[in-house]
Protein backbone atom coordinates (compact mmCIF):
# COMPACT_ATOMS: atom_id res chain seq x y z
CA UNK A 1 0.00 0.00 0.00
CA UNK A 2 0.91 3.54 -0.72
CA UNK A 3 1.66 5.90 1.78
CA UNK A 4 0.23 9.08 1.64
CA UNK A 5 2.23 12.69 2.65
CA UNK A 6 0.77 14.90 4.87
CA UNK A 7 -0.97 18.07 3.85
CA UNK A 8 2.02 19.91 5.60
CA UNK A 9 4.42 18.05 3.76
CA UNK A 10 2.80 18.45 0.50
CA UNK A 11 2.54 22.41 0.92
CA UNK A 12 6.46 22.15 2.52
CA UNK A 13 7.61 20.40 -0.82
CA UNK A 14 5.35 22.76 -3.61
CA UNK A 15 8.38 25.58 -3.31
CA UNK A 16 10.75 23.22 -4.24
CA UNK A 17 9.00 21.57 -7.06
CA UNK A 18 7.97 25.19 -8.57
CA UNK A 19 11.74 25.98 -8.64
CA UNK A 20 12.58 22.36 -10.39
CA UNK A 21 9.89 23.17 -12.60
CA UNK A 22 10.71 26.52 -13.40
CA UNK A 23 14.56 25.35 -14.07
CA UNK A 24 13.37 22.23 -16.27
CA UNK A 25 11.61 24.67 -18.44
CA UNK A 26 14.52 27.33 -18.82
CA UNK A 27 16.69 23.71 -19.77
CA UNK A 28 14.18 22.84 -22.21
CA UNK A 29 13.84 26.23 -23.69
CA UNK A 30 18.12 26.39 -23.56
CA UNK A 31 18.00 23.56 -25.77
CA UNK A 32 14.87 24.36 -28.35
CA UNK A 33 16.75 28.23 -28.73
CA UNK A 34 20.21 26.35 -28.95
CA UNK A 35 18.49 23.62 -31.90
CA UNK A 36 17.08 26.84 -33.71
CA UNK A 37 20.35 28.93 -33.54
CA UNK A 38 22.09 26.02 -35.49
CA UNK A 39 19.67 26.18 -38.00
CA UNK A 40 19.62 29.73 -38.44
CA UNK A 41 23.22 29.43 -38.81
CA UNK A 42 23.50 26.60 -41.71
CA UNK A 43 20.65 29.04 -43.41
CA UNK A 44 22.78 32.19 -43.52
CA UNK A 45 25.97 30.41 -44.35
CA UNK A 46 24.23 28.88 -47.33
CA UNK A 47 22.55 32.50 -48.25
CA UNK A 48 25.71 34.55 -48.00
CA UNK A 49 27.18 31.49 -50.43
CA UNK A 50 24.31 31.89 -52.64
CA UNK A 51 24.69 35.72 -52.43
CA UNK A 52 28.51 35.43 -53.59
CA UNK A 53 27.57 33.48 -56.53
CA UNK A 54 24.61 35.83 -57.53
CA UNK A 55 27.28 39.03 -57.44
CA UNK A 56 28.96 36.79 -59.75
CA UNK A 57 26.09 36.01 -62.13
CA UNK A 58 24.45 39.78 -61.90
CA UNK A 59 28.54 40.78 -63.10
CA UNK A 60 28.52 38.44 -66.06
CA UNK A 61 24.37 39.37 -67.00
CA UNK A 62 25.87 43.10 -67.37
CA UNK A 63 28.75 42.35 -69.23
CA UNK A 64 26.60 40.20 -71.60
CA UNK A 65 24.18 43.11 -71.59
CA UNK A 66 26.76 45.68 -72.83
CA UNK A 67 28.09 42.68 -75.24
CA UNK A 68 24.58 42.95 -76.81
CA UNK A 69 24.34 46.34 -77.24
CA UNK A 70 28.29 46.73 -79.17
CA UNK A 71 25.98 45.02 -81.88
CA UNK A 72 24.08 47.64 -82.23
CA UNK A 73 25.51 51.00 -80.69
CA UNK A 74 29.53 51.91 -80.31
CA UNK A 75 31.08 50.48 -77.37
CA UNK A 76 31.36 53.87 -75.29
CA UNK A 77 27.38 54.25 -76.06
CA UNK A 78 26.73 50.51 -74.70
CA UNK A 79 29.18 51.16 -71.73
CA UNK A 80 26.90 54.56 -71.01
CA UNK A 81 23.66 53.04 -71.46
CA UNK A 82 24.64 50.23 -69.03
CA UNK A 83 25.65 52.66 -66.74
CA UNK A 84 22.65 54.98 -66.84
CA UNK A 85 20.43 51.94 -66.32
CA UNK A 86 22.55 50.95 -63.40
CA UNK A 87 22.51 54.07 -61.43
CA UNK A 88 18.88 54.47 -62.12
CA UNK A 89 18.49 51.34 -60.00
CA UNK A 90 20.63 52.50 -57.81
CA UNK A 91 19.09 55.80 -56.83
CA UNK A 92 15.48 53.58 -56.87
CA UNK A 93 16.85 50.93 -54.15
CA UNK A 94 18.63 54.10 -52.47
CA UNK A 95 15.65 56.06 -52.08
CA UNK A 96 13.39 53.11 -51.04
CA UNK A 97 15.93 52.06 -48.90
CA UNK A 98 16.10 55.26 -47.08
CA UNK A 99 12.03 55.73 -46.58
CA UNK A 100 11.99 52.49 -44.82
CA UNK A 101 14.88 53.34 -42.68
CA UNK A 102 12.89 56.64 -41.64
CA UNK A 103 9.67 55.09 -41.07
CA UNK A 104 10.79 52.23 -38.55
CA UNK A 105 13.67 54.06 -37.44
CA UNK A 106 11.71 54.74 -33.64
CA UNK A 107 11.71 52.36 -31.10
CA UNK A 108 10.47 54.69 -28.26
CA UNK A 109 6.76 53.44 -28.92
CA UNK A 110 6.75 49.43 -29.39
CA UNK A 111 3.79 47.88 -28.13
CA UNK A 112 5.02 44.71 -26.63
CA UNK A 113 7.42 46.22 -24.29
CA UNK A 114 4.44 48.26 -22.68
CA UNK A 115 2.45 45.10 -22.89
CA UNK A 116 5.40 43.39 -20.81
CA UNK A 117 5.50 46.74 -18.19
CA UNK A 118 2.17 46.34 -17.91
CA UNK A 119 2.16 42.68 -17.20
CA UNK A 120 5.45 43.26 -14.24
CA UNK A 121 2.91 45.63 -12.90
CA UNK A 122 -0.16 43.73 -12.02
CA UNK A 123 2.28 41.00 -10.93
CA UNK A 124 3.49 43.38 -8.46
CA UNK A 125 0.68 44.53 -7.16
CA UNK A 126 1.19 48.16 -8.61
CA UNK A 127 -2.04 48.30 -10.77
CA UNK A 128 -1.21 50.82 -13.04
CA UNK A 129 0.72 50.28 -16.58
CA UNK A 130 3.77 51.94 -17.60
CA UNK A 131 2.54 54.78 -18.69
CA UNK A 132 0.82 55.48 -15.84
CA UNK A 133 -3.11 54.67 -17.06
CA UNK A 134 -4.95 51.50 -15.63
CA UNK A 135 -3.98 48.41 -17.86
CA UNK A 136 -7.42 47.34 -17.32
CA UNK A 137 -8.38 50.05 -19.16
CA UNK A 138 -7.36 48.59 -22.18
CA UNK A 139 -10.22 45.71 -21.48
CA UNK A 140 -12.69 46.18 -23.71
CA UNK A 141 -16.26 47.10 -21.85
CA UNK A 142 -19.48 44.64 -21.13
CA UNK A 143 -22.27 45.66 -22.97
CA UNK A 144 -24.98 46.15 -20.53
CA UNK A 145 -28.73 46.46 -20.46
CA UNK A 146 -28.50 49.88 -19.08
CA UNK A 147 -25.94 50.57 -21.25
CA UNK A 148 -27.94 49.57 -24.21
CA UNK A 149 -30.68 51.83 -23.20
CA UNK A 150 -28.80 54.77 -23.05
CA UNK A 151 -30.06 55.30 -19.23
CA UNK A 152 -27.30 54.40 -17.64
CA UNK A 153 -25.06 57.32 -16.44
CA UNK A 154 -22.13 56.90 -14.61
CA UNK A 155 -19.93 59.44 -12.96
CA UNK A 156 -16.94 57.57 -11.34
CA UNK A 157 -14.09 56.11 -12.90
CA UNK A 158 -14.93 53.61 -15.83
CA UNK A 159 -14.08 49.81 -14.40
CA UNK A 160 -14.79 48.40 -17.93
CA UNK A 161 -16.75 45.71 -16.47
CA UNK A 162 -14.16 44.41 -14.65
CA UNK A 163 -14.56 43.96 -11.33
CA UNK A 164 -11.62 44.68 -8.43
């Protein structure tokens, strides 16, 4: 027959197997980040390899560009041409380059860091999010009866239907 723990005992062992618990996880998520890591690195070895080669191949598609174009024009016309079209697509990549650049360039305002603040917060016991508002605020509100009506008028500070 088994023998059965105490309730004392069982409530005198639950710290120590949250803390074996919490470490197996960190272990297991060690090893899942450590398995993806590998793989990320195999995949941008073989990309920068495949980017050499395409430098190489872009190279010999201009050369055989200007090649085609001796037929018809004078070699210091096909050379120009070539090298207009190039710095056209230059200045396009450039520019597009740049507008991207400016528009993510701010990193004052993501939305998962306050998420994460806001989440410390309630753990702690402060009740209020980063910013200083109520993160239950961002709750969206019951609809009501009263509400419905248009009867219902209320004064106080909005709970959002959540109780506390």
């Amino acid at each position: 027959m088994v023998t059965r723990k105490s309730l004392g005992d069982l409530l005198a062992e639950t710290p120590k197997l949250v803390v074996e618990l919490v470490k197996a996880e960190i272990d297991n998520l060690k090893g899942e980040i450590a398995g993806k890591a590998k793989g990320l690195g195999v995949g941008g070895a073989l990309l920068a390899v495949a980017g050499v080669f395409g430098v190489f191949l872009l190279s010999w598609l201009i050369y055989a560009g200007y090649q085609g174009l001796n037929e018809a024009f004078a070699p210091w016309l096909s050379a120009l041409i070539v090298s207009g079209v190039l710095l056209l697509l230059v200045a396009i990549l450039a520019l597009a380059g740049f507008a991207s650049i400016k528009k993510n360039k701010d990193f004052s305002d993501l939305e998962a860091v306050d998420s994460i603040k806001d989440d410390v917060n309630m753990v702690r016991g402060l009740g209020h999010a980063a910013d200083g508002s109520d993160p239950l605020d961002d709750i969206p509100a019951r609809s009501s009866s009263a509400s419905s009506t248009g009867s219902h008028t209320n004064t106080g500070p909005q709970t959002n239907g959540v109780q506390r």
